[in-house]
Protein backbone atom coordinates (compact mmCIF):
# COMPACT_ATOMS: atom_id res chain seq x y z
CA UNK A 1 1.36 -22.66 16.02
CA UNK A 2 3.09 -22.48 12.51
CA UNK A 3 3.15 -18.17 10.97
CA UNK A 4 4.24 -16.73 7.78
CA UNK A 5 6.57 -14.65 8.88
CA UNK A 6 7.40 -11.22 7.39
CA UNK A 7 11.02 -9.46 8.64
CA UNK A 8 13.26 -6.44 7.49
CA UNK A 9 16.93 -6.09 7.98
CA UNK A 10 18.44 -4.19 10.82
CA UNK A 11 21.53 -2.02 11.14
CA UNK A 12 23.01 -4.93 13.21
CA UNK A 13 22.44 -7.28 9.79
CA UNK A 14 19.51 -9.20 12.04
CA UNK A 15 16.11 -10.04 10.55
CA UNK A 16 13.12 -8.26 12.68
CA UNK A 17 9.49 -8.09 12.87
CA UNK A 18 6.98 -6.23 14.14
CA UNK A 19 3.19 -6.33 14.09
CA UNK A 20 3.50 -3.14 11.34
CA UNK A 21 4.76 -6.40 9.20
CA UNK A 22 1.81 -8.76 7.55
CA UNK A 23 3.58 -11.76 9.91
CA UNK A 24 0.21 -14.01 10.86
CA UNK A 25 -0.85 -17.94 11.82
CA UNK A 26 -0.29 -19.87 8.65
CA UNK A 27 -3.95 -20.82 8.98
CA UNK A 28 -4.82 -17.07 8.54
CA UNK A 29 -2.37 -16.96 5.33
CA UNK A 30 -3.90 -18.75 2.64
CA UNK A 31 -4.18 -15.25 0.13
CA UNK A 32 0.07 -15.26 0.87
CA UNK A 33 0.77 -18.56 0.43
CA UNK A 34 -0.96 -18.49 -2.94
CA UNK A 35 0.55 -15.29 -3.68
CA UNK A 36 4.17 -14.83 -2.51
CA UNK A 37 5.60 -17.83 -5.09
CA UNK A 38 4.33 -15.51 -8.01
CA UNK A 39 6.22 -12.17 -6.86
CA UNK A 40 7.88 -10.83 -9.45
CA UNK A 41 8.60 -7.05 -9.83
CA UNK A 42 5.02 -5.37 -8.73
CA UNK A 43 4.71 -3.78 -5.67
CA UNK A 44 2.07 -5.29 -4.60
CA UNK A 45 0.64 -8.29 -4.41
CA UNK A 46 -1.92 -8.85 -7.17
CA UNK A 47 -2.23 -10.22 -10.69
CA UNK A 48 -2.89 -7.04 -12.32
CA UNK A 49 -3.57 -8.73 -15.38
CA UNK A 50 -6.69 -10.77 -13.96
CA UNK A 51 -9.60 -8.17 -15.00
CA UNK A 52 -9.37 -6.09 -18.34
CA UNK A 53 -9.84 -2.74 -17.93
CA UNK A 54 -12.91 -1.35 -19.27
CA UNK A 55 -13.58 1.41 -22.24
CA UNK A 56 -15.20 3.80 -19.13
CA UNK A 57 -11.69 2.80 -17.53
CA UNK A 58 -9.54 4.39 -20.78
CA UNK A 59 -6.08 5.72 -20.26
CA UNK A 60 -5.73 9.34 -20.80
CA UNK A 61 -3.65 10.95 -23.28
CA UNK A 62 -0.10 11.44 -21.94
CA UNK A 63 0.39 15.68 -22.04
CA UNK A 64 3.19 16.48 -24.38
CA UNK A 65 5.71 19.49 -23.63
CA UNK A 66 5.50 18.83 -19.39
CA UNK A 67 8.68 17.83 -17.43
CA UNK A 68 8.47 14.80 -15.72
CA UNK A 69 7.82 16.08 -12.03
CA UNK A 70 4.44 17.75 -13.62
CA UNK A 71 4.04 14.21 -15.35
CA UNK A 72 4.95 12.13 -11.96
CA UNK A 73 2.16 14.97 -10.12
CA UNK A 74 -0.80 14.41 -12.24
CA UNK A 75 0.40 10.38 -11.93
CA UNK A 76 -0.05 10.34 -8.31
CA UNK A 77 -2.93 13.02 -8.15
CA UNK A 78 -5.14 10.45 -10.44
CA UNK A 79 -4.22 7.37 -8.36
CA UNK A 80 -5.36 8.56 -5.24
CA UNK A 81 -8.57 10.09 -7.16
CA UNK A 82 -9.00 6.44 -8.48
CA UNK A 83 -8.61 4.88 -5.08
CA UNK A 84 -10.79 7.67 -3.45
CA UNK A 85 -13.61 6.70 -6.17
CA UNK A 86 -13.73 3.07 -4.58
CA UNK A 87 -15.98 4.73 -2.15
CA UNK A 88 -18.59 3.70 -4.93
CA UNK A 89 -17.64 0.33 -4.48
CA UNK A 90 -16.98 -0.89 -0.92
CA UNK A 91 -18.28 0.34 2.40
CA UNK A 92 -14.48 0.51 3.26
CA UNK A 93 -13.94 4.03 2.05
CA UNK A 94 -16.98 5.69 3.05
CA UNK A 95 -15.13 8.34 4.50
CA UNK A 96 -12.16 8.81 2.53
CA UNK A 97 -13.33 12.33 1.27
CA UNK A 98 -13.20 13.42 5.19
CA UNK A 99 -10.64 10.93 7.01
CA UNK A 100 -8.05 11.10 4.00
CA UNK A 101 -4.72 12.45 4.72
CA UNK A 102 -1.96 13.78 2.23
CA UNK A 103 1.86 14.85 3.09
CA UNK A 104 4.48 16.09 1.29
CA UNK A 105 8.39 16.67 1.76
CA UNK A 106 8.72 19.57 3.09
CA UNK A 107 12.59 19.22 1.01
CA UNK A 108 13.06 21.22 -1.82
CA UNK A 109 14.70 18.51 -3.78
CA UNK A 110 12.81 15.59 -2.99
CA UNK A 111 9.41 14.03 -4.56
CA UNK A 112 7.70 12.65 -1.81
CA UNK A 113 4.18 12.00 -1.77
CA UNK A 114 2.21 9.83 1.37
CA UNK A 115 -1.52 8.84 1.37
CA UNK A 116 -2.94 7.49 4.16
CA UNK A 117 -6.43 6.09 5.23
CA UNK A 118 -8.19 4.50 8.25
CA UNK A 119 -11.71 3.75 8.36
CA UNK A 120 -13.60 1.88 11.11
CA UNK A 121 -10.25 1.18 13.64
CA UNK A 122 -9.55 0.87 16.71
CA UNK A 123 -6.36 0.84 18.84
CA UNK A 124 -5.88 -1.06 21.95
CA UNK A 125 -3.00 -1.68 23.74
CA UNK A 126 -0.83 -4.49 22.91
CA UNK A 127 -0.83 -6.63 26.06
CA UNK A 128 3.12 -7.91 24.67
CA UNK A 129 4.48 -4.69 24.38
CA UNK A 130 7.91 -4.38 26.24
CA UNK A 131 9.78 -0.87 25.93
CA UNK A 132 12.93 -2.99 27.58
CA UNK A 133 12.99 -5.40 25.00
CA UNK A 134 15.21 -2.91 22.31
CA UNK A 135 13.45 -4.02 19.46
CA UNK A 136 10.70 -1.64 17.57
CA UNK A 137 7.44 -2.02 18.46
CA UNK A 138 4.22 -0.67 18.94
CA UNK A 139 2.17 -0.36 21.80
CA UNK A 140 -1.00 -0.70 20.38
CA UNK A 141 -2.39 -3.08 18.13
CA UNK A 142 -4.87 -2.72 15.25
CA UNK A 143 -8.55 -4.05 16.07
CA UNK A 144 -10.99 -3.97 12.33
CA UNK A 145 -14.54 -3.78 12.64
CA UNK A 146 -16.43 -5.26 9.23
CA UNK A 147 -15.23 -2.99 6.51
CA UNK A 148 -12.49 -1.88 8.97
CA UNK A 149 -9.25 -0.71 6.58
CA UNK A 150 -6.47 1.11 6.82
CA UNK A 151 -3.74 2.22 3.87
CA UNK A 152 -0.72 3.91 3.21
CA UNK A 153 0.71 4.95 -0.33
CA UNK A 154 4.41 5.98 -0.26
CA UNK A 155 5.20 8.03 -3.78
CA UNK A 156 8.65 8.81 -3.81
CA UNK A 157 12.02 9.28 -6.36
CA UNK A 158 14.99 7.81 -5.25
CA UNK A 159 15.83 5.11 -1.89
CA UNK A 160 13.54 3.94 0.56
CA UNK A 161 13.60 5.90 3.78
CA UNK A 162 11.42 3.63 5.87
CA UNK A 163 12.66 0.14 7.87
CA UNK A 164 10.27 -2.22 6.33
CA UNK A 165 11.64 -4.35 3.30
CA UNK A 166 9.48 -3.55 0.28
CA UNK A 167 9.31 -4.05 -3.02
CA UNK A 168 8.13 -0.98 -4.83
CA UNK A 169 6.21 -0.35 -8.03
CA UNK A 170 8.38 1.97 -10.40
CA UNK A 171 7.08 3.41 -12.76
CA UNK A 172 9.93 5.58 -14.68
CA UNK A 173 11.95 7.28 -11.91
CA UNK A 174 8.93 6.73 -9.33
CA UNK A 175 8.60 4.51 -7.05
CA UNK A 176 5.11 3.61 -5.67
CA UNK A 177 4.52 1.61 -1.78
CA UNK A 178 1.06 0.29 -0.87
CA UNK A 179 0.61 -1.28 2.75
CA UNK A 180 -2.60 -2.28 3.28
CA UNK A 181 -4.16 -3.67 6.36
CA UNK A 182 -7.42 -5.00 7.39
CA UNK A 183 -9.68 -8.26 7.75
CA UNK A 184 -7.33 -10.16 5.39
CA UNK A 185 -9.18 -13.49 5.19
CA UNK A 186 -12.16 -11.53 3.58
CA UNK A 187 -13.22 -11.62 0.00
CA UNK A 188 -13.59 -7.72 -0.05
CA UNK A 189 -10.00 -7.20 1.45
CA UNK A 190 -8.85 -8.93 -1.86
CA UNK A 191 -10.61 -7.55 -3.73
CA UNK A 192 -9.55 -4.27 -2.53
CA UNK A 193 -6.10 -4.82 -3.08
CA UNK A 194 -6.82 -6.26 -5.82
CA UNK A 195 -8.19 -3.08 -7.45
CA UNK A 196 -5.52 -0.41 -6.12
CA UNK A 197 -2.81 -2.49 -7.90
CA UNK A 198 -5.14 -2.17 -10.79
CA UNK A 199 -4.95 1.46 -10.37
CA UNK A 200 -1.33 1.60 -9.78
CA UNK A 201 -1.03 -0.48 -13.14
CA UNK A 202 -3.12 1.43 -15.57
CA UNK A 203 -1.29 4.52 -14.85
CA UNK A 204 2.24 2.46 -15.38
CA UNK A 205 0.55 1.60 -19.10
CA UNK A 206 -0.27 5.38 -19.45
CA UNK A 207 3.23 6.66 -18.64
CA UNK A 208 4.95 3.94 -20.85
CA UNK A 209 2.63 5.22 -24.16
């Protein structure tokens, strides 16, 4: 069976994947193979440019006099209130008000914000796991119900700290990493990512003003 296969770069200079990666049957990947060829420099995977933004959707008023970590705070603290507010929109994040998590680094010189968000997931065990095998892996795999979803939003300033390859947003000197997983051959899971990289963009156009 032909798969679109998503990998990282080890240490050892090897490509890798894991199920953590969006690698599934080509027959499953018709949203990626319409997608990928039109990559450019978003982090995501959307054309942000597909829906106008509405007047109820205006950008606010950049503050004047702030440094830019106050600037990069209120950036982030509005995009996960924006993606929160989808609640209104899709079953998927009915309980993002109670299951929501946020982190911070806890180092004093780094800006490092994670979001992350599960709704209506389960975990079984991954009948191919192999802790002899020496390659990364998990041993459970992600089972979706319906409006099953689950996200991740890396905020951060400077590299990459994680092992998947990624292409992040930036937006001045921060960078912004979405991984979003769920029942991708539905119209709503599109749709969904669809509208976070709409949120991601709108404050990009508000920071640039």
């Amino acid at each position: 069976m032909p798969f679109v296969f998503y990998a990282f770069c080890i240490p050892s200079g090897d490509l890798h994947t894991d199920i953590c990666t969006r690698t599934h049957p080509i027959s499953e990947a018709q949203e990626d193979l319409v997608i990928l060829p039109r990559l450019s420099r978003t982090g995501t995977t959307n054309d942000s440019t597909s829906q106008p933004q509405s007047s109820e959707e205006a950008v606010p008023a950049k503050p004047s006099g702030e440094n830019l970590q106050d600037i990069y705070t209120q950036l982030v603290e509005r995009i996960i209130a924006g993606v929160k507010a989808l609640k209104a929109e899709y079953p998927h994040f009915a309980t993002v008000d109670t299951q929501a998590k946020i982190s911070r680094s806890s180092e004093p010189d780094r800006f490092y914000v994670q979001f992350e968000y599960e709704h209506a997931v389960k975990r079984v065990p991954d009948p191919q796991y192999n802790p002899d095998s020496g390659k990364k892996q998990s041993q459970t795999l992600k089972v979706f119900e319906e409006d099953g979803l689950w996200l991740s939003m890396h905020f951060f300033k400077g590299s990459w700290r994680g092992t998947a390859i990624v292409r992040p947003t930036v937006i001045g000197d921060l960078n912004i990493v979405v991984f979003l997983d769920g029942l991708r051959t539905t119209p709503e899971f599109a749709a969904i990512n669809q509208r976070i990289d709409q949120i991601i963009q709108k404050e990009a156009v508000w920071f640039r003003q």
